[in-house]
N, C-alpha and C. Protein backbone atom coordinates (compact mmCIF):
# COMPACT_ATOMS: atom_id res chain seq x y z
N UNK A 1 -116.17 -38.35 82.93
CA UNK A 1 -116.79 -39.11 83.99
C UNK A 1 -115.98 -40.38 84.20
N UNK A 2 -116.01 -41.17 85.10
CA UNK A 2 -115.08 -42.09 85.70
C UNK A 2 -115.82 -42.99 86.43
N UNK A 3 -115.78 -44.17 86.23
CA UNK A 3 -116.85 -45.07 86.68
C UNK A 3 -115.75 -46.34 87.26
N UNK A 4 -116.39 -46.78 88.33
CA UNK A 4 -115.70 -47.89 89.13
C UNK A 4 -116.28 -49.14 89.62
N UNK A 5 -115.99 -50.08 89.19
CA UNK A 5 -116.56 -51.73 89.10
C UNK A 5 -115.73 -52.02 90.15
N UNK A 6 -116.48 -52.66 91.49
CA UNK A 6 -115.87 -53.16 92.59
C UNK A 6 -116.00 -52.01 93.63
N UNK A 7 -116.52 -51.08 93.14
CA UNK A 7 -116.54 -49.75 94.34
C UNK A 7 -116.81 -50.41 95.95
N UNK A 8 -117.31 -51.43 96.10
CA UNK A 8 -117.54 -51.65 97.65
C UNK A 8 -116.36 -52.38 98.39
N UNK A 9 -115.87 -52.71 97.78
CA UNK A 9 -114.54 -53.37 97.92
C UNK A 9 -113.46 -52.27 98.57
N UNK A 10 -112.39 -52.99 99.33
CA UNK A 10 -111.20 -52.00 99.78
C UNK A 10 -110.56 -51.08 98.87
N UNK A 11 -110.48 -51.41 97.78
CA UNK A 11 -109.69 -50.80 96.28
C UNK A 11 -110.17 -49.80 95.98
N UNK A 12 -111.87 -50.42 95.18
CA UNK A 12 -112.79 -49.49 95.22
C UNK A 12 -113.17 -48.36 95.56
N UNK A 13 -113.77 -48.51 97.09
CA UNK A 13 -114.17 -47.46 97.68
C UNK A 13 -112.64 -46.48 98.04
N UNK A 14 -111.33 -46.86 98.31
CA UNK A 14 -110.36 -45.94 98.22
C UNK A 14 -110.42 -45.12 96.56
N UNK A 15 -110.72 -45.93 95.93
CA UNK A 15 -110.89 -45.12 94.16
C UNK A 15 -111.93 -43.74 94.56
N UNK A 16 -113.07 -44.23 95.06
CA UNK A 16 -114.15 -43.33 94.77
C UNK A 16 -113.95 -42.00 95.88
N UNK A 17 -113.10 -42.38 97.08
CA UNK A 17 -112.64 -41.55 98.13
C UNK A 17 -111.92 -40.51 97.17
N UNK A 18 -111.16 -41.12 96.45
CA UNK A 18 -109.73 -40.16 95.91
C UNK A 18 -110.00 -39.37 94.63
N UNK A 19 -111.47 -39.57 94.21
CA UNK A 19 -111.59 -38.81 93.04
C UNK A 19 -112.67 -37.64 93.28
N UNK A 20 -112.46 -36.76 92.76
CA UNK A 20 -113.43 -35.16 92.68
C UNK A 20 -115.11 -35.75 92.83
N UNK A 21 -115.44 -35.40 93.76
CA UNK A 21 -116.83 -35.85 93.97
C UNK A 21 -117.69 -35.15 92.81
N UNK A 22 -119.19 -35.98 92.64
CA UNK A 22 -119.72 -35.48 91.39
C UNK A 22 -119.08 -36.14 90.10
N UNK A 23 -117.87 -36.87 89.96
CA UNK A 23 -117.13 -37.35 88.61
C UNK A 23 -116.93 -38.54 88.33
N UNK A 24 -117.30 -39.31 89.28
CA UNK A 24 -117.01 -40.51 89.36
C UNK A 24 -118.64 -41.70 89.89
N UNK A 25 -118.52 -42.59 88.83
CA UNK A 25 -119.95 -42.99 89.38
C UNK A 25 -119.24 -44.88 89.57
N UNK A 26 -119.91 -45.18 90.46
CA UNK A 26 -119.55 -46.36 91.48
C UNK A 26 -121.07 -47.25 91.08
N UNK A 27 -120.63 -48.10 90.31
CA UNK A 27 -121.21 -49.35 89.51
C UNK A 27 -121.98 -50.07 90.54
N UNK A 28 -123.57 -50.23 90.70
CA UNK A 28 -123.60 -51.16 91.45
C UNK A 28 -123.50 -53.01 90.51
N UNK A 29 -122.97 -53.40 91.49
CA UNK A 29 -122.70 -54.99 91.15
C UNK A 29 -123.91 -55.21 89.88
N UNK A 30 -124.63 -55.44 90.39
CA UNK A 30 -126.41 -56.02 89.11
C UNK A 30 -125.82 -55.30 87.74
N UNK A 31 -125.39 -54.28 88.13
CA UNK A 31 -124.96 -53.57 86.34
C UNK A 31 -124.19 -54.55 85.69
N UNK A 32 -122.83 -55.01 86.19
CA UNK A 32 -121.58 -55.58 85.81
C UNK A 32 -121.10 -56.53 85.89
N UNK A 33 -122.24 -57.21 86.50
CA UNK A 33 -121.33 -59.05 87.14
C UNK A 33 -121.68 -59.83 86.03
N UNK A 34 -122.46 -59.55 85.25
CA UNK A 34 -122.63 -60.71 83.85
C UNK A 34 -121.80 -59.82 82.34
N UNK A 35 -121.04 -59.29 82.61
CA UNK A 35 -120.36 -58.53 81.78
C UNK A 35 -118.94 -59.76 81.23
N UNK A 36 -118.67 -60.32 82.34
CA UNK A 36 -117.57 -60.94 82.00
C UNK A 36 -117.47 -62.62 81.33
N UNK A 37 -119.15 -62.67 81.56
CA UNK A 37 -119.54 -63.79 80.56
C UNK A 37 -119.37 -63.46 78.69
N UNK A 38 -119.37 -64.60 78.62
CA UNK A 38 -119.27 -64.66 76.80
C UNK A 38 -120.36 -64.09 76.12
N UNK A 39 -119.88 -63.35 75.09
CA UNK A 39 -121.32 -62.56 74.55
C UNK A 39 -121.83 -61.30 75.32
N UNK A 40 -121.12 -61.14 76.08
CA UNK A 40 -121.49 -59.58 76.57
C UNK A 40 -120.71 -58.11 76.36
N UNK A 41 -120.56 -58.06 75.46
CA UNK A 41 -119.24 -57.27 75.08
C UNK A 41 -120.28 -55.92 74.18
N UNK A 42 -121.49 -56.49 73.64
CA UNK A 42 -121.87 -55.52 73.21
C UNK A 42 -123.44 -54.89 74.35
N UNK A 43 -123.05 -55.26 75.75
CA UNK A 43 -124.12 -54.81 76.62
C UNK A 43 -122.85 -54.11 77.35
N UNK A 44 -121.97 -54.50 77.62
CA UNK A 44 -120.71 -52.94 77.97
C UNK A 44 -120.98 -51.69 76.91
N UNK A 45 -120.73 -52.27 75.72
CA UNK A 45 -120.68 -50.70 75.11
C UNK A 45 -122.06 -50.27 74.77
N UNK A 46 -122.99 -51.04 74.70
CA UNK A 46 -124.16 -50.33 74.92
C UNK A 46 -124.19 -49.30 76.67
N UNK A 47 -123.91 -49.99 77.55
CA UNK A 47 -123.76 -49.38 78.89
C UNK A 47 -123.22 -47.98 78.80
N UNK A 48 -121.64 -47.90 78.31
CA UNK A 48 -121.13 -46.98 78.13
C UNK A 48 -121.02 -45.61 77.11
N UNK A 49 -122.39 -46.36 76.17
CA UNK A 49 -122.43 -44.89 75.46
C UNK A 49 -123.94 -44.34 75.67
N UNK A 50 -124.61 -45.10 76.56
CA UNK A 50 -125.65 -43.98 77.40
C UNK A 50 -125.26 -43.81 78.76
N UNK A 51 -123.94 -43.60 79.50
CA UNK A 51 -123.52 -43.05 80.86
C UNK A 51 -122.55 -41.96 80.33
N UNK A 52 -121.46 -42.41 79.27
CA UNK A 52 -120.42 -41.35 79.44
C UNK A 52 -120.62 -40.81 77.95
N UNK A 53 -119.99 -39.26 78.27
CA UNK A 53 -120.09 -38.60 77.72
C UNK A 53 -118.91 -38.33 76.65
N UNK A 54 -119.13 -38.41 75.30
CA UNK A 54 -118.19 -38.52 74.66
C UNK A 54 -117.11 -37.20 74.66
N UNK A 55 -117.37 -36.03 75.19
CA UNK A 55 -116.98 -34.99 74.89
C UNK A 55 -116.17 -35.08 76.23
N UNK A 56 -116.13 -35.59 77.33
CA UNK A 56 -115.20 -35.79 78.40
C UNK A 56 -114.56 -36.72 78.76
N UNK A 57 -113.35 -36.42 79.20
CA UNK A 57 -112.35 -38.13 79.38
C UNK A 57 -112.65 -38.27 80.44
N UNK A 58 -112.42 -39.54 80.68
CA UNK A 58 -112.74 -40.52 81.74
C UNK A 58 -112.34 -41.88 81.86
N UNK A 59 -111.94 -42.15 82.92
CA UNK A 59 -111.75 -43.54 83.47
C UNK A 59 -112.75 -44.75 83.35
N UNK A 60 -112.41 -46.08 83.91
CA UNK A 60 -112.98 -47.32 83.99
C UNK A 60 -111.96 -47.94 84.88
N UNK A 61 -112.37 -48.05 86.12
CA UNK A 61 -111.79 -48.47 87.30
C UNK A 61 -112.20 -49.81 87.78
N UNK A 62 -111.43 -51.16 87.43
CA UNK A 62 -112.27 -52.57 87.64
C UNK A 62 -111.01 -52.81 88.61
N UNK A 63 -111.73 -53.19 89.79
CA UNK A 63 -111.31 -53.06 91.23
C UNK A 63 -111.81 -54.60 91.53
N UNK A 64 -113.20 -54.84 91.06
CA UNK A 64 -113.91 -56.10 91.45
C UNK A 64 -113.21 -57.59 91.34
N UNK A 65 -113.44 -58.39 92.53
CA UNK A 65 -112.07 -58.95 92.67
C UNK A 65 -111.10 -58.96 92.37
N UNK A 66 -110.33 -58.08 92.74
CA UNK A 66 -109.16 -58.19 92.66
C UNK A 66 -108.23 -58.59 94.22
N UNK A 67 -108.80 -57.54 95.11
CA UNK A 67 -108.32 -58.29 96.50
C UNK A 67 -109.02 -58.81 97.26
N UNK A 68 -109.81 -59.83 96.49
CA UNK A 68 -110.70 -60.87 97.01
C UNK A 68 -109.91 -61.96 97.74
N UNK A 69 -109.43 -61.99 98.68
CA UNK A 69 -108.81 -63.63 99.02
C UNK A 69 -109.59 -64.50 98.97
N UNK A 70 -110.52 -64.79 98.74
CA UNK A 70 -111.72 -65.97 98.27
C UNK A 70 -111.73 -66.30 97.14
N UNK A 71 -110.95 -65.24 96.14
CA UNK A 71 -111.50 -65.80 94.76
C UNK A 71 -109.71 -66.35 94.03
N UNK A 72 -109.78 -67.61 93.79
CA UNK A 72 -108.52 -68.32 92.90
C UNK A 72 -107.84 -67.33 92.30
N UNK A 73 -106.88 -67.45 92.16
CA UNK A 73 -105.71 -67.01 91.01
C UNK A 73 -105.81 -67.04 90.15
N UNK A 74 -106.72 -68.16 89.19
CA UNK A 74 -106.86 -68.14 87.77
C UNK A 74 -108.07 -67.30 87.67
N UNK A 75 -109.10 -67.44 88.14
CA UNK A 75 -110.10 -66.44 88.31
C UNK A 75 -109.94 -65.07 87.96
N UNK A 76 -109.30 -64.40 89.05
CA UNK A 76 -108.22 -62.98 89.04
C UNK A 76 -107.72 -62.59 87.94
N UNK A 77 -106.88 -63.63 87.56
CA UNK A 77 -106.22 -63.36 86.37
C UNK A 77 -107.68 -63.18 84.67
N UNK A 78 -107.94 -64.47 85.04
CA UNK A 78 -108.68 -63.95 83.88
C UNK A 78 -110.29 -62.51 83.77
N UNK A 79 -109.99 -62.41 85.14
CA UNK A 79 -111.02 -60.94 85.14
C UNK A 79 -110.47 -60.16 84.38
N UNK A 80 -108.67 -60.10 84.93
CA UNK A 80 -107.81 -59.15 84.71
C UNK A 80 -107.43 -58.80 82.91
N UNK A 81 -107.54 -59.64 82.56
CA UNK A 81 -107.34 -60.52 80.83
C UNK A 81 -108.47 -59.42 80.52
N UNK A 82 -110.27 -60.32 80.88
CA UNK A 82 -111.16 -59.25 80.04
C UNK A 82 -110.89 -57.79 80.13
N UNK A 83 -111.09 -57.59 81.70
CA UNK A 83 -110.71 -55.58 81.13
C UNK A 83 -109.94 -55.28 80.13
N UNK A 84 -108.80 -55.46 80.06
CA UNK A 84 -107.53 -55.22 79.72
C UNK A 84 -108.46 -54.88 77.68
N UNK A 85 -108.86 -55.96 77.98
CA UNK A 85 -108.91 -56.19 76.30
C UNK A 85 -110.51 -55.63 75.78
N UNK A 86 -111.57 -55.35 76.94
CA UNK A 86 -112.08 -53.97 76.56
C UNK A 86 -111.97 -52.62 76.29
């Protein structure tokens, strides 16, 4: 299964276009926007081991600002930092 943070976004929704329908599940925002605060690291992996299935591979598609022109550079970057290091 394959799940995508930012799905409403331009990035996003091209992610969820381009993958096998049925396989891919598109995050609404309320799930994921306090994820990138401090101390939330064990409400991701709580998240992710009652959605995906351990017996199938799968993606994690964080799209969410990224081609935000509203949101700073340092911002961006450090979204970019947490995924990376989940």
């Amino acid at each position: 299964m394959n799940f995508v943070l930012g799905a409403h976004g331009r990035l996003g929704s091209a992610i969820v276009a381009s993958t096998e329908l049925g396989k891919t599940i598109a995050l609404d925002r309320s799930i994921y926007s306090h994820w990138a605060c401090e101390g939330a690291a064990d409400d991701v992996a709580r998240y992710f081991e009652k959605s995906a299935s351990p017996e199938a591979a799968g993606y994690v598609f964080v799209a969410a600002g990224i081609t935000d022109p509203n949101r700073s550079r340092r911002s961006t970057i450090a979204s970019i930092t947490f995924w990376r290091e989940m």
